[in-house]
PDB file of N, CA and C in Angstrom:
ATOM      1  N   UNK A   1      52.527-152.602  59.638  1.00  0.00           N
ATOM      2  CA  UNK A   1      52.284-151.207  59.958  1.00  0.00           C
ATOM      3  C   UNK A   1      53.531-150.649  60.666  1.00  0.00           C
ATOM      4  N   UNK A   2      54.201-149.505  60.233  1.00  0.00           N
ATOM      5  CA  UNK A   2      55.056-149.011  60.829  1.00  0.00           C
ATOM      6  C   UNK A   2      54.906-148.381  62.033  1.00  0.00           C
ATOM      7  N   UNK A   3      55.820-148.414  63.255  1.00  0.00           N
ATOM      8  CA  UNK A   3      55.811-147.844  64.600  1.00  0.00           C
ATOM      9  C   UNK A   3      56.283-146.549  64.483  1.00  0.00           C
ATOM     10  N   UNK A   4      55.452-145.963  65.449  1.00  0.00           N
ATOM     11  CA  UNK A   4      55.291-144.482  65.868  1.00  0.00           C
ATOM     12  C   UNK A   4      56.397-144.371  66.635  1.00  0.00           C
ATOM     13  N   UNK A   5      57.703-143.562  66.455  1.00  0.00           N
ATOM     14  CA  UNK A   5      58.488-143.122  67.315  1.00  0.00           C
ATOM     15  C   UNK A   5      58.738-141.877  67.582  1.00  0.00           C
ATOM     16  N   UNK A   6      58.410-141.732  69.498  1.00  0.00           N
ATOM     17  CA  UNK A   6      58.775-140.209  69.570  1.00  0.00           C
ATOM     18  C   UNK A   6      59.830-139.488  69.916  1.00  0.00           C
ATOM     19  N   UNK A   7      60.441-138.567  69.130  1.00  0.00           N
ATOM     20  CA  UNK A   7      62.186-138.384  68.936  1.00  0.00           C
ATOM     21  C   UNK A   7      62.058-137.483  70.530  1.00  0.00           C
ATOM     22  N   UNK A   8      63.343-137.282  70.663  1.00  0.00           N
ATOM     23  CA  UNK A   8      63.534-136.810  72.304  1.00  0.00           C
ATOM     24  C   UNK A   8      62.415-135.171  72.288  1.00  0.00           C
ATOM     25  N   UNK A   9      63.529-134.638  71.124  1.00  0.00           N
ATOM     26  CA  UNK A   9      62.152-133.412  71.532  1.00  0.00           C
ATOM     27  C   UNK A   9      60.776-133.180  71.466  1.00  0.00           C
ATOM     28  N   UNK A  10      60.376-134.180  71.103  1.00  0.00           N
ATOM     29  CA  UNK A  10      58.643-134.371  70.752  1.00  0.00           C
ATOM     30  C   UNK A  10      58.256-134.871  72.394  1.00  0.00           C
ATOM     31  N   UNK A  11      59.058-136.109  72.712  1.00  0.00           N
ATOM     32  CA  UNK A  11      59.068-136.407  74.122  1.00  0.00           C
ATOM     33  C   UNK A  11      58.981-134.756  75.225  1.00  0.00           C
ATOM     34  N   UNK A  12      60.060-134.137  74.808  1.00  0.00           N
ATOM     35  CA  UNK A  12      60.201-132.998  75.424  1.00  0.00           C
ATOM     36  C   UNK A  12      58.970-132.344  75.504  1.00  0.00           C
ATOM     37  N   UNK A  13      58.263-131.874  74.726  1.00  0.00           N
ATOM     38  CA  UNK A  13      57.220-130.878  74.419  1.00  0.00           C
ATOM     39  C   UNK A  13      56.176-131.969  75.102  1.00  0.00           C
ATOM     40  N   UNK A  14      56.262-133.036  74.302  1.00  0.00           N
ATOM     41  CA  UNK A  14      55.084-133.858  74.729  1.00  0.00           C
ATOM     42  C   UNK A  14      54.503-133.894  76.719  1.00  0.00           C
ATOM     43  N   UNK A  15      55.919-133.648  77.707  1.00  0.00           N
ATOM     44  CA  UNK A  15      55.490-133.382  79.217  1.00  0.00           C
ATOM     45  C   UNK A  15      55.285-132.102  79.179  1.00  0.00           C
ATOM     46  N   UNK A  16      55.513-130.981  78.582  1.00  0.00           N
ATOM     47  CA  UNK A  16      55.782-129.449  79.023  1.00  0.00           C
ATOM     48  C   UNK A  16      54.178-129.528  78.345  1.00  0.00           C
ATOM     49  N   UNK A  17      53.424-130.118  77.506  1.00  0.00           N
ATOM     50  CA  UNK A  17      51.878-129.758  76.893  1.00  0.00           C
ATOM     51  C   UNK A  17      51.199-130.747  78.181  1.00  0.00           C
ATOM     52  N   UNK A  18      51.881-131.623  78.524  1.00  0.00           N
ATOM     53  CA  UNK A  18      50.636-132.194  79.640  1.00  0.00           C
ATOM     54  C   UNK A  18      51.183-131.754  80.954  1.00  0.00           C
ATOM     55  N   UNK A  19      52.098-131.143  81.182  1.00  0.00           N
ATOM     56  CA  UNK A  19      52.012-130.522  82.626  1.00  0.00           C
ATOM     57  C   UNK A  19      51.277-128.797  82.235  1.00  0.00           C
ATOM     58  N   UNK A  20      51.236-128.203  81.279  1.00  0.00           N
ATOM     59  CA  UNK A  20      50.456-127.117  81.297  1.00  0.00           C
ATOM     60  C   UNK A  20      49.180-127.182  81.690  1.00  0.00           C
ATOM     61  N   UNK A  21      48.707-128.098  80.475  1.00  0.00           N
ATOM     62  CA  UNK A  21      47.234-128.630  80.521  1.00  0.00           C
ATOM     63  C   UNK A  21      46.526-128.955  81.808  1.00  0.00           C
ATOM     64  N   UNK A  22      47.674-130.036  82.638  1.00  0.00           N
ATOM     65  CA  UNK A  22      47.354-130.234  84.043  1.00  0.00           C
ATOM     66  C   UNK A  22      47.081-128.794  84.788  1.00  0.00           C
ATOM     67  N   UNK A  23      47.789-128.241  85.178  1.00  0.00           N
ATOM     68  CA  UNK A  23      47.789-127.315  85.363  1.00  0.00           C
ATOM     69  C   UNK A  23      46.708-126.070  85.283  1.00  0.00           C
ATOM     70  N   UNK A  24      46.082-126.068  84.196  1.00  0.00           N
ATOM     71  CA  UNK A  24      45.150-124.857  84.003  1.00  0.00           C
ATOM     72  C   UNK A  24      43.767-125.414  83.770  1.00  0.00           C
ATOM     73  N   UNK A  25      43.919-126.964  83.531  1.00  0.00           N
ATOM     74  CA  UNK A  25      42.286-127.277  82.865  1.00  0.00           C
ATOM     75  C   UNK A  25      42.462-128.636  84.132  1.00  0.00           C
ATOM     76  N   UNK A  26      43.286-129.015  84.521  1.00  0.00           N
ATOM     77  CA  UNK A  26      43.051-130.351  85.521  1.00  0.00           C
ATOM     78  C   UNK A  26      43.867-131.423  84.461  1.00  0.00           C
ATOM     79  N   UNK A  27      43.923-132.786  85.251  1.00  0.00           N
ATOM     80  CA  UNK A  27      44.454-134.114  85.236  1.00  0.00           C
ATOM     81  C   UNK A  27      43.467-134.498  83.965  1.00  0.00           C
ATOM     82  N   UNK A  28      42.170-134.298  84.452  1.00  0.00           N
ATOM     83  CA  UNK A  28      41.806-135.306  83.536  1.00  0.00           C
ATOM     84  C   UNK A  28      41.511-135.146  81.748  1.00  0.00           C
ATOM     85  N   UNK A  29      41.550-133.628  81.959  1.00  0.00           N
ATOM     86  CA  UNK A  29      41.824-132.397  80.327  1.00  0.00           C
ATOM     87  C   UNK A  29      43.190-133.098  80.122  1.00  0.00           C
ATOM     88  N   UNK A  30      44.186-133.089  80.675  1.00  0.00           N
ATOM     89  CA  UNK A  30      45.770-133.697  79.800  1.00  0.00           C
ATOM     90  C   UNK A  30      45.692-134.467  79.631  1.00  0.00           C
ATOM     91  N   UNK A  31      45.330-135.380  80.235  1.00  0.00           N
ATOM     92  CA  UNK A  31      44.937-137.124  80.115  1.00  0.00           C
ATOM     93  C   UNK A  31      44.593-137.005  78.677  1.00  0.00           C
ATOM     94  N   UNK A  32      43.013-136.573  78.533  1.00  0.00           N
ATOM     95  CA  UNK A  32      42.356-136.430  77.262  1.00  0.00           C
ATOM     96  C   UNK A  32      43.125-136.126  76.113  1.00  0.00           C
ATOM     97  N   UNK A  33      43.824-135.111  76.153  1.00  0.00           N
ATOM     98  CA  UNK A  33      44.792-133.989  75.391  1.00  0.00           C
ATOM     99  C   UNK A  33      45.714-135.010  74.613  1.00  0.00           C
ATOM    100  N   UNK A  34      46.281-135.447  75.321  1.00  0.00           N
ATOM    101  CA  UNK A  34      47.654-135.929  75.245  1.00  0.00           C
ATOM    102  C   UNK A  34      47.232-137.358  74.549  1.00  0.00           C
ATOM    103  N   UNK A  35      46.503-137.845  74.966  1.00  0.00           N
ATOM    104  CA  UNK A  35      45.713-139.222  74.482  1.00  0.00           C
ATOM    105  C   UNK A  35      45.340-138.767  73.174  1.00  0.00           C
ATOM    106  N   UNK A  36      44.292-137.766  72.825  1.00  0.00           N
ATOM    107  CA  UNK A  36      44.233-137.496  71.328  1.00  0.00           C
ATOM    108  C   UNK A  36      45.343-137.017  70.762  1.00  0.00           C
ATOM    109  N   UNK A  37      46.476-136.449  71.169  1.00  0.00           N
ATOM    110  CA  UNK A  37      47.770-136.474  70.451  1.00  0.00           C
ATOM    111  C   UNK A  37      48.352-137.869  69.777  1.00  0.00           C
ATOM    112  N   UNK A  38      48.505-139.005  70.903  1.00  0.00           N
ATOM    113  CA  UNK A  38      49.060-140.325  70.485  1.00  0.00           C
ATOM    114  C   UNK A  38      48.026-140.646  69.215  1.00  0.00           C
ATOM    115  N   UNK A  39      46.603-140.498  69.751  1.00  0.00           N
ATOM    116  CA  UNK A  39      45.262-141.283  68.726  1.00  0.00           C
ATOM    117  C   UNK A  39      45.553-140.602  67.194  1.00  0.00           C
ATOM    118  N   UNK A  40      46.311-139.590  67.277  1.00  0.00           N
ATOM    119  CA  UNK A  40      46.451-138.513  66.154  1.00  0.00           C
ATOM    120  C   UNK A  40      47.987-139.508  65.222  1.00  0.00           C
ATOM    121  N   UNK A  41      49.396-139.601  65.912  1.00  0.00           N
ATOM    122  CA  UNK A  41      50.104-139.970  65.771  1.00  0.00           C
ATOM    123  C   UNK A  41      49.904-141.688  65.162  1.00  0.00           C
ATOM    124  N   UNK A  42      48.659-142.339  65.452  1.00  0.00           N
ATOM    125  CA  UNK A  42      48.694-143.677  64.960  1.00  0.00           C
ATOM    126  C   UNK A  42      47.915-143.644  63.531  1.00  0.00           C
ATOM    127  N   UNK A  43      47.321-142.540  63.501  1.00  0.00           N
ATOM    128  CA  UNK A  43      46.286-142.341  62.100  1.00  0.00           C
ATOM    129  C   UNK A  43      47.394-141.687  61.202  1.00  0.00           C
ATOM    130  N   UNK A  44      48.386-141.446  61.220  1.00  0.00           N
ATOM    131  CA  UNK A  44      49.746-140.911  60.272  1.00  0.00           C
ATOM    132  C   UNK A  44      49.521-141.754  58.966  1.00  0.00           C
ATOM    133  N   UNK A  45      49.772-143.136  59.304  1.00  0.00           N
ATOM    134  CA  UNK A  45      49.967-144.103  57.953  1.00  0.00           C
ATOM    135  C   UNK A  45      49.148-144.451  57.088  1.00  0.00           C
ATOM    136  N   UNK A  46      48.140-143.912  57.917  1.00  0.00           N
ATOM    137  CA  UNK A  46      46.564-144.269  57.343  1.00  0.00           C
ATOM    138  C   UNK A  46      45.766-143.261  56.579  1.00  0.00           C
ATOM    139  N   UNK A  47      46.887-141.424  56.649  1.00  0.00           N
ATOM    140  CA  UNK A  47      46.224-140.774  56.201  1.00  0.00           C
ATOM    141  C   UNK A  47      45.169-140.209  56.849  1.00  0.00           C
ATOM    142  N   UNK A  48      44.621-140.955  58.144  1.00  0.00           N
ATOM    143  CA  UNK A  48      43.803-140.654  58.948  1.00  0.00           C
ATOM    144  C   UNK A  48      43.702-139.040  59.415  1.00  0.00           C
ATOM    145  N   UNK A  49      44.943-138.907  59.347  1.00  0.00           N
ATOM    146  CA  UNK A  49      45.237-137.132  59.242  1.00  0.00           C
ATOM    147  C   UNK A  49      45.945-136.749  58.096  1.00  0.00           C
ATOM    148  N   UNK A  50      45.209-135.322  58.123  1.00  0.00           N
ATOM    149  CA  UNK A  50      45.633-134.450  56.992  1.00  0.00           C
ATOM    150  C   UNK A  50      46.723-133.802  57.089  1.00  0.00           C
ATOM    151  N   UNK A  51      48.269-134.314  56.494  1.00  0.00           N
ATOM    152  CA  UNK A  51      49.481-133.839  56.605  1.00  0.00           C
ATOM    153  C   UNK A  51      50.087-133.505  55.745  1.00  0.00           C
ATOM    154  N   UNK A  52      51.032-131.942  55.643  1.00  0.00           N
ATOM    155  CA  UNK A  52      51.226-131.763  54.940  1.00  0.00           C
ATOM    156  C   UNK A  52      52.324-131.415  54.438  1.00  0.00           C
ATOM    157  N   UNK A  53      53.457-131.319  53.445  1.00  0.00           N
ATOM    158  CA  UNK A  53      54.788-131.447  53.713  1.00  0.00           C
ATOM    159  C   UNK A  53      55.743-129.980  54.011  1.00  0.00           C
ATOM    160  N   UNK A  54      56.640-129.776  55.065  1.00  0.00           N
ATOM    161  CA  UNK A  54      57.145-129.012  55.445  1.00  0.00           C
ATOM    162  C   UNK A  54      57.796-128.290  54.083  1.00  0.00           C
ATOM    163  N   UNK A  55      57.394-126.914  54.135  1.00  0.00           N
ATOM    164  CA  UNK A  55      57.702-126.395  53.393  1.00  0.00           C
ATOM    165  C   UNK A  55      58.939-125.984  52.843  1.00  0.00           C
ATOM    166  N   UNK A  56      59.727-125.874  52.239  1.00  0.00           N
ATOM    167  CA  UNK A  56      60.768-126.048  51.785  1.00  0.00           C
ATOM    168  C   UNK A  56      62.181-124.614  52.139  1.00  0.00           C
ATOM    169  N   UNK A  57      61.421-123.937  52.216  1.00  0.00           N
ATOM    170  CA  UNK A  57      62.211-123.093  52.447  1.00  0.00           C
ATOM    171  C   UNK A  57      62.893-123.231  54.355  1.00  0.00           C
ATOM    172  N   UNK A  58      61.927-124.218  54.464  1.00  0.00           N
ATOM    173  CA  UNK A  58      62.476-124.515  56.066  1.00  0.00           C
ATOM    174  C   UNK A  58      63.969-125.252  55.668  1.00  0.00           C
ATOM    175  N   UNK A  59      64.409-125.887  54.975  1.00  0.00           N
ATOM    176  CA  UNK A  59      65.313-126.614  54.602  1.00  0.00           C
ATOM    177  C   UNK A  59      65.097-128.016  55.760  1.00  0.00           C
ATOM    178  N   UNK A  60      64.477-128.707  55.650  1.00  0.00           N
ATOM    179  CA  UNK A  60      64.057-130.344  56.195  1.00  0.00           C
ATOM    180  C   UNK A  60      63.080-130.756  55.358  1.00  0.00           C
ATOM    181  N   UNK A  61      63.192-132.002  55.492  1.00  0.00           N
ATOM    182  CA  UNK A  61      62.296-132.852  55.157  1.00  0.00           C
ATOM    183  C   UNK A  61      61.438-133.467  55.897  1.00  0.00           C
ATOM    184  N   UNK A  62      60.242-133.376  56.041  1.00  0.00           N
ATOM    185  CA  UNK A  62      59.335-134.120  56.724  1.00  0.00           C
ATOM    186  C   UNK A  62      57.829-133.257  56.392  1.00  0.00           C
ATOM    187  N   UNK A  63      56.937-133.665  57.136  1.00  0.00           N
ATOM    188  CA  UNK A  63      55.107-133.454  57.220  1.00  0.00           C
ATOM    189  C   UNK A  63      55.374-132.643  58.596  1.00  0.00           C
ATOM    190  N   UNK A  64      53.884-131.884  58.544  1.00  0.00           N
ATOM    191  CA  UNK A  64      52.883-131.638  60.047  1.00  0.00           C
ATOM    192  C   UNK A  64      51.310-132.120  59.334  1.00  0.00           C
ATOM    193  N   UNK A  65      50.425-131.906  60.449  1.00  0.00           N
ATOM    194  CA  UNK A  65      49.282-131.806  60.460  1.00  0.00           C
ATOM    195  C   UNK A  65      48.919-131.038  62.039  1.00  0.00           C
ATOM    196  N   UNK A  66      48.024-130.420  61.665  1.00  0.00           N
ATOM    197  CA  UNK A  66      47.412-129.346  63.439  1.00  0.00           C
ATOM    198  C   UNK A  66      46.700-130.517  63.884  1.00  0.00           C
ATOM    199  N   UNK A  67      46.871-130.248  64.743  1.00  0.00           N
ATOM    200  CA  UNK A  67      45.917-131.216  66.198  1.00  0.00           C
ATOM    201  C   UNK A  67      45.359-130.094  67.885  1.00  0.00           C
ATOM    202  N   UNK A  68      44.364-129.710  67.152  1.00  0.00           N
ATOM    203  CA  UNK A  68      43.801-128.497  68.124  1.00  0.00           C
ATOM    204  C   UNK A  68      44.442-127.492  67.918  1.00  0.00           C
ATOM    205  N   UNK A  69      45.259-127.273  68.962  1.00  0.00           N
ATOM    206  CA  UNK A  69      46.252-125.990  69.326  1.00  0.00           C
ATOM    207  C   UNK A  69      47.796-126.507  68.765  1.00  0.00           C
ATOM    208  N   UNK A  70      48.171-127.199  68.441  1.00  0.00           N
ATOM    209  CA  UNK A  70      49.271-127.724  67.854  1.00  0.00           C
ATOM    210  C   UNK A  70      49.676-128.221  67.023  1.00  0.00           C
ATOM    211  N   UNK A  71      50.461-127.854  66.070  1.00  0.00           N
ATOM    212  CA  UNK A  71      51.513-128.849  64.919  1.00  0.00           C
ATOM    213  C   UNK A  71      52.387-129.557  65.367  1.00  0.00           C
ATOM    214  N   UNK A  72      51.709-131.033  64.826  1.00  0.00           N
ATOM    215  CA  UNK A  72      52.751-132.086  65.052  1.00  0.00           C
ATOM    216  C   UNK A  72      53.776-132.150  63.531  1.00  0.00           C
ATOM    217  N   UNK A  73      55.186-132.147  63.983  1.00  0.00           N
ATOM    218  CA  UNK A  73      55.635-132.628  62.660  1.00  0.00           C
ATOM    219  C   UNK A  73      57.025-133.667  62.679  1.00  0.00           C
ATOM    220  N   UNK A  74      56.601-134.485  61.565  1.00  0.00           N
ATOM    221  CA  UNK A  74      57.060-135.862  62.022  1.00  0.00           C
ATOM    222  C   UNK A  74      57.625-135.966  60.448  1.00  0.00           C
ATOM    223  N   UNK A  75      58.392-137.297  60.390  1.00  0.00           N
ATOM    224  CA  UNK A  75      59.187-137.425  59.018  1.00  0.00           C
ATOM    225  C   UNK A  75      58.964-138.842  58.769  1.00  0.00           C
ATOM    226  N   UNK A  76      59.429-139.600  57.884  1.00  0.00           N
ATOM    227  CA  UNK A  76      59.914-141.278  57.834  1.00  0.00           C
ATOM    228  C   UNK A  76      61.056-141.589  58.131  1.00  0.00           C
ATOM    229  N   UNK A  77      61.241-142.337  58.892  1.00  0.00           N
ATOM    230  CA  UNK A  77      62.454-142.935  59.207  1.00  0.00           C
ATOM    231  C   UNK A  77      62.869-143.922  58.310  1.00  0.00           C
ATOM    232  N   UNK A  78      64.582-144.162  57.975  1.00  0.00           N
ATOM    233  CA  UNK A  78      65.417-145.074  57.301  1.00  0.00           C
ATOM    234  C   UNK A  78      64.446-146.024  57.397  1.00  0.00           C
ATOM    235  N   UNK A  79      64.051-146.587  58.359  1.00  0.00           N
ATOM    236  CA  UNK A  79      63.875-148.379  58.499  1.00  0.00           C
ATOM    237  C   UNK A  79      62.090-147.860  58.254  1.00  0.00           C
ATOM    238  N   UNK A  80      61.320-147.112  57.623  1.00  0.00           N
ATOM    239  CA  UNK A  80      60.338-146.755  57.155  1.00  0.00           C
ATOM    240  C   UNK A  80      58.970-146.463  58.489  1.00  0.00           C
ATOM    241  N   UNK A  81      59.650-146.616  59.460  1.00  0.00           N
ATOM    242  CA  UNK A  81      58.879-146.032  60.921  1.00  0.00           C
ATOM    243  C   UNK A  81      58.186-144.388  60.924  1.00  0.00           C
ATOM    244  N   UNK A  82      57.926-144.132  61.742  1.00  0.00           N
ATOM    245  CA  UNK A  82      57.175-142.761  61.893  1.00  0.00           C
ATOM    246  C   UNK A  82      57.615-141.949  62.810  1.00  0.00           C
ATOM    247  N   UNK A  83      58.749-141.174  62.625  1.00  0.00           N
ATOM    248  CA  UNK A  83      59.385-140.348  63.643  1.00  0.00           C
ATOM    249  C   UNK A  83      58.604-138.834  64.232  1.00  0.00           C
ATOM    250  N   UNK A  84      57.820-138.986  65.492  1.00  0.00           N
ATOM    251  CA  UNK A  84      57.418-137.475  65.533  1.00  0.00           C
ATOM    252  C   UNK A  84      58.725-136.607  66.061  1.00  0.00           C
ATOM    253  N   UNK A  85      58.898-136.199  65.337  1.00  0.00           N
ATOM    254  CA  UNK A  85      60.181-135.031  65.599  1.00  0.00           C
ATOM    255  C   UNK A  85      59.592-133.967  66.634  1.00  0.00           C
ATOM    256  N   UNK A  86      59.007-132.728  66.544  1.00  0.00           N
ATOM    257  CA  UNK A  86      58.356-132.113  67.496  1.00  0.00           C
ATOM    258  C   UNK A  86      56.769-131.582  67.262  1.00  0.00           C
ATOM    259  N   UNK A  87      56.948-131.133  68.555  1.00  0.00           N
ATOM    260  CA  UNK A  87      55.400-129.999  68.752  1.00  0.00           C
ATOM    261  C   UNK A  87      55.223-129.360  69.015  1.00  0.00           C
ATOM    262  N   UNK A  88      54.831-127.976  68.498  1.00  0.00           N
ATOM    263  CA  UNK A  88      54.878-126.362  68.451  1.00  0.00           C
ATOM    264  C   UNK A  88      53.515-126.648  68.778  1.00  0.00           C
ATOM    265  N   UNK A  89      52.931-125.293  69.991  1.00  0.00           N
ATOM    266  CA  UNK A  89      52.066-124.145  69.678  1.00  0.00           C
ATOM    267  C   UNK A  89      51.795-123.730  68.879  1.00  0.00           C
ATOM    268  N   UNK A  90      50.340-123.464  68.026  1.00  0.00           N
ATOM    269  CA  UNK A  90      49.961-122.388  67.321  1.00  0.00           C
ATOM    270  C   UNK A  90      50.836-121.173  67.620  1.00  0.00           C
ATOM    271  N   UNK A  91      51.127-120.610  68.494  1.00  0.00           N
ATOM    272  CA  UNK A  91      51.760-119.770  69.006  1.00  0.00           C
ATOM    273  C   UNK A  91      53.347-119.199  68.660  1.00  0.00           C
ATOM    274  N   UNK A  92      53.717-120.434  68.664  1.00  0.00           N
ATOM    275  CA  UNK A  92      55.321-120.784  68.654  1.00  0.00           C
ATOM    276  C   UNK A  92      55.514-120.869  67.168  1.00  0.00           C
ATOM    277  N   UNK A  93      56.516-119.541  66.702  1.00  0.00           N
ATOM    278  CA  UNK A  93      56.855-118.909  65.888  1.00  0.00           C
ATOM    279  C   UNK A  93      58.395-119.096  66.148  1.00  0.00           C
ATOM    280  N   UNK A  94      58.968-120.058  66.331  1.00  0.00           N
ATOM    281  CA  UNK A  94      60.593-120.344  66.579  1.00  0.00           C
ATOM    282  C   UNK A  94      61.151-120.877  65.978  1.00  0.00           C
ATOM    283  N   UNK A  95      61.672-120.363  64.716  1.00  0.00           N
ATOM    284  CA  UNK A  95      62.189-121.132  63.324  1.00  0.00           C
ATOM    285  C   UNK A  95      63.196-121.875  63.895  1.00  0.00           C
ATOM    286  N   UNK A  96      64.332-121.012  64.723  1.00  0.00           N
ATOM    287  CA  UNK A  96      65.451-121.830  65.757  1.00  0.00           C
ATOM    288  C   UNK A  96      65.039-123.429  66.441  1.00  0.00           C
ATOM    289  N   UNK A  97      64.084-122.836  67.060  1.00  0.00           N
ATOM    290  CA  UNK A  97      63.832-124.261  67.396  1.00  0.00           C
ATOM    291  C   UNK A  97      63.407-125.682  66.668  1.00  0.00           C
ATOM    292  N   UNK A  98      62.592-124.639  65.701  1.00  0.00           N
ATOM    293  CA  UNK A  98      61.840-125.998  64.948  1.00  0.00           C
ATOM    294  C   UNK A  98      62.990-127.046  64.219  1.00  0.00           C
ATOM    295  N   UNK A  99      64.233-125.665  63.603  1.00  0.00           N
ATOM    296  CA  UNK A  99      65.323-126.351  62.908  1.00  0.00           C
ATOM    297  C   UNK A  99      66.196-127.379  63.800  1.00  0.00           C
ATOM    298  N   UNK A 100      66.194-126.797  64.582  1.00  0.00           N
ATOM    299  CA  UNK A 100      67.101-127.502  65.682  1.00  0.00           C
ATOM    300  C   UNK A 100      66.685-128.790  66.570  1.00  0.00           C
ATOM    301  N   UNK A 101      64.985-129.077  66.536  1.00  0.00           N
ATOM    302  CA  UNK A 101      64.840-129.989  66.888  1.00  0.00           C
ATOM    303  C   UNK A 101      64.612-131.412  65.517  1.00  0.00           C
ATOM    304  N   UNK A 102      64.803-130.660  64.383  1.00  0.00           N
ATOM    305  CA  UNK A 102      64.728-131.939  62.879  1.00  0.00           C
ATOM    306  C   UNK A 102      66.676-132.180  62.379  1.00  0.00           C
ATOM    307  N   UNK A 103      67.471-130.987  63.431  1.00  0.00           N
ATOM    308  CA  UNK A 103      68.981-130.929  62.709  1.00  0.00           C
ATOM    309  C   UNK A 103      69.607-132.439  63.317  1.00  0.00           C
ATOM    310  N   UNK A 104      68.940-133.340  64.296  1.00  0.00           N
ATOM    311  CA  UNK A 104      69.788-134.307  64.786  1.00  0.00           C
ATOM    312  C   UNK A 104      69.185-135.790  63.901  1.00  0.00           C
ATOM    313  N   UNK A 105      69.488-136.750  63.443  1.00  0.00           N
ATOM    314  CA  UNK A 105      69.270-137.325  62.352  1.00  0.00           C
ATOM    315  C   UNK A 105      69.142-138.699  63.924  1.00  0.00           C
ATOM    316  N   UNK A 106      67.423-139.198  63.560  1.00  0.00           N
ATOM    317  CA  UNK A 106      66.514-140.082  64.435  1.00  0.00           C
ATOM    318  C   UNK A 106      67.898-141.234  64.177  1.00  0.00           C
ATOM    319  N   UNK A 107      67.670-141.795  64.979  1.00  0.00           N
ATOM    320  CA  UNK A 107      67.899-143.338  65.070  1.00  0.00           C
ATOM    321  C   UNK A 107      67.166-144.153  64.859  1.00  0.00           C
ATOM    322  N   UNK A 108      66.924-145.669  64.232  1.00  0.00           N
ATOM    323  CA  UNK A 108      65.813-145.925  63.740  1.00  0.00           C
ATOM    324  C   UNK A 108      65.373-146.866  64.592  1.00  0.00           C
TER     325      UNK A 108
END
């Protein structure tokens, strides 16, 4: 089974969604949150989630699937691993960013 790796900006987003969460719903809502994010990220290979491939006119290659309030979107890595690249808000309409966090090529 291939390993789940989370690229820096997924890391990034991944504290800025559990210090919000903390924040407005409590410790033990992010806990939860963030935990069904990872539980989300291990069902990738399995299909376990419904993902679907980044559309093309984005110019990248890779999947999302929503997870509540968020798109995770993640790619395959060289050595055939599971790179989550980042995680947008429903909200977050930032083509800039989205490009800019898939323009740096994972390490495997």
């Amino acid at each position: 089974m291939p390993a789940v790796r989370i690229q820096e900006p997924a890391s990034w987003r991944l504290d800025e969604i559990y210090r919000y969460t903390r924040e407005r719903w409590g410790e033990a809502q992010a806990k939860h949150y963030i935990t069904g994010l990872f539980d989300a990220f291990e069902r990738i290979d399995t299909h376990g989630v419904a993902s679907r491939p980044v559309p093309a006119e984005f110019g990248v290659e890779g999947f999302y699937f929503r997870y509540e309030r968020h798109f995770v979107y993640w790619r395959r890595l060289s050595n055939g691993d599971i790179g989550i690249v980042t995680i947008l808000h429903e909200r977050m309409h930032q083509i800039e960013r989205f490009r800019e966090d898939f323009s740096d090529e994972p390490s495997a």
